[in-house]
Protein backbone atom coordinates (compact mmCIF):
# COMPACT_ATOMS: atom_id res chain seq x y z
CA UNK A 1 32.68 37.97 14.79
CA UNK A 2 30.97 35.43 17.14
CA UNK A 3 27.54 33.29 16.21
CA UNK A 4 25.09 33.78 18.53
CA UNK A 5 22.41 31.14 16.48
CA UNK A 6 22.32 29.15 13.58
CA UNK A 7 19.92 27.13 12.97
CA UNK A 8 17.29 25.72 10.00
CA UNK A 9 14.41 28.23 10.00
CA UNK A 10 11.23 27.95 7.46
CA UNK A 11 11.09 32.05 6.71
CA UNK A 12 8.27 34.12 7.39
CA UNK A 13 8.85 36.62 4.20
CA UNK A 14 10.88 36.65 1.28
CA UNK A 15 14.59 36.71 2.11
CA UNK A 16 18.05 36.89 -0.25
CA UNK A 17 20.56 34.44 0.07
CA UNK A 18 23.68 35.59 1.31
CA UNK A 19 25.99 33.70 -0.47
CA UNK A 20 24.54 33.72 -4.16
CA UNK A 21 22.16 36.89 -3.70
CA UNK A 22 18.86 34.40 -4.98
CA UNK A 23 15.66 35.56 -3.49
CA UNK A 24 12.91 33.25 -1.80
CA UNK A 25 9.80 33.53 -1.05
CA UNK A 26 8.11 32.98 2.42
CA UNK A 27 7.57 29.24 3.46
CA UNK A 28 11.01 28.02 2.23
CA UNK A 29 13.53 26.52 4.69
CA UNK A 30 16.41 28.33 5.08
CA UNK A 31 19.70 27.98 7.09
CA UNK A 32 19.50 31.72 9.43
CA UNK A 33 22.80 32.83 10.89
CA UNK A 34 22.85 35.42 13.80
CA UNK A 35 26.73 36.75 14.47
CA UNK A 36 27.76 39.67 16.59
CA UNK A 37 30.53 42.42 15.93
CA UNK A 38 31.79 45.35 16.48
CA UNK A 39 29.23 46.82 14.31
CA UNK A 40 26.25 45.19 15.67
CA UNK A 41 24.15 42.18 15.73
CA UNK A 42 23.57 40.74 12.13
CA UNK A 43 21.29 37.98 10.74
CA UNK A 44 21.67 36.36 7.17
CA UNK A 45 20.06 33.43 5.59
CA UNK A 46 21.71 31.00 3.42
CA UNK A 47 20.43 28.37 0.92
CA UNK A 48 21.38 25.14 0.73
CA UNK A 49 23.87 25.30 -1.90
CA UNK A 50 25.77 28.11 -0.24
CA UNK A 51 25.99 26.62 3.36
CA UNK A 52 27.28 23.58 2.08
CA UNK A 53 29.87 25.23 -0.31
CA UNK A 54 31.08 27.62 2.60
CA UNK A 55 31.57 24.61 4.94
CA UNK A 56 34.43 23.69 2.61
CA UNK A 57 35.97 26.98 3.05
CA UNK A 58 38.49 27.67 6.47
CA UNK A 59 38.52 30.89 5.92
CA UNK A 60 34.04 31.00 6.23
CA UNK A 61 35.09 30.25 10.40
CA UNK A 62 38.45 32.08 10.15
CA UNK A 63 37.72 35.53 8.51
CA UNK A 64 33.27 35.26 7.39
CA UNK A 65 32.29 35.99 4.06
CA UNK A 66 31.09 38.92 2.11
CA UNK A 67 27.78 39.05 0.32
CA UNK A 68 27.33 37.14 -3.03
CA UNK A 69 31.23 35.37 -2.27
CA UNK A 70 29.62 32.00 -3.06
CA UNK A 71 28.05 32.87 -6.21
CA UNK A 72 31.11 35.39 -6.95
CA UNK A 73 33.43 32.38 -6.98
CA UNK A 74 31.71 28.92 -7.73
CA UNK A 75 29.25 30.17 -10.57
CA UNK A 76 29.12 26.53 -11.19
CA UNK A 77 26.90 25.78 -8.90
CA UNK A 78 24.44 27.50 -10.15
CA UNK A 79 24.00 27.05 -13.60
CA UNK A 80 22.02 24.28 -12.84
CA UNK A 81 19.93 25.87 -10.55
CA UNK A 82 18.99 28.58 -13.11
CA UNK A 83 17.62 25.44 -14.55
CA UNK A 84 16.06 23.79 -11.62
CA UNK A 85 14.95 26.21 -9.42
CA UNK A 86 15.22 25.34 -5.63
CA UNK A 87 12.18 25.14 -3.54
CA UNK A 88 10.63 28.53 -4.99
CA UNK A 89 13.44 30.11 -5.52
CA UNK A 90 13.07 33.13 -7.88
CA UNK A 91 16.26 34.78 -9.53
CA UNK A 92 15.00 38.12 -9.98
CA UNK A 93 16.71 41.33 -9.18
């Protein structure tokens, strides 16, 4: 895997973040990731929390991450953003 571009991006329509699966809604700033692999070109967006959680992590430059890893494995961090939503974040499915 190699990043191409990564870089603080306000979004243009609702996007899920890939490391705790929360959706937001168009206008929020969000960190967008564009890698390259053997499969393809691929683009994710990450919130806050999760970028600076996976920043911690070796193996997030080492190996990547799989969808909802952040969420899967620091539910901590979240509980109080159930309770303080982030900058129009909604948590429905």
């Amino acid at each position: 895997m190699r990043c191409l571009k990564a870089k603080y991006v306000t979004i243009r329509k609702e996007q899920m973040c890939f490391g705790c699966m929360r959706k937001f809604p168009s206008k929020t700033s969000m960190y967008c990731l564009t890698n390259i692999t053997d499969a393809g070109f691929h683009t994710f967006y990450m919130c806050d929390i999760c970028l600076e959680e996976v920043e911690t992590w070796p193996e997030w430059t080492d190996e990547g991450i799989f969808e909802g890893d952040v969420i899967n494995n620091m539910p901590e961090l979240f509980i109080e953003a159930e309770d303080k939503p982030e900058q129009g974040c909604t948590n429905e499915e």
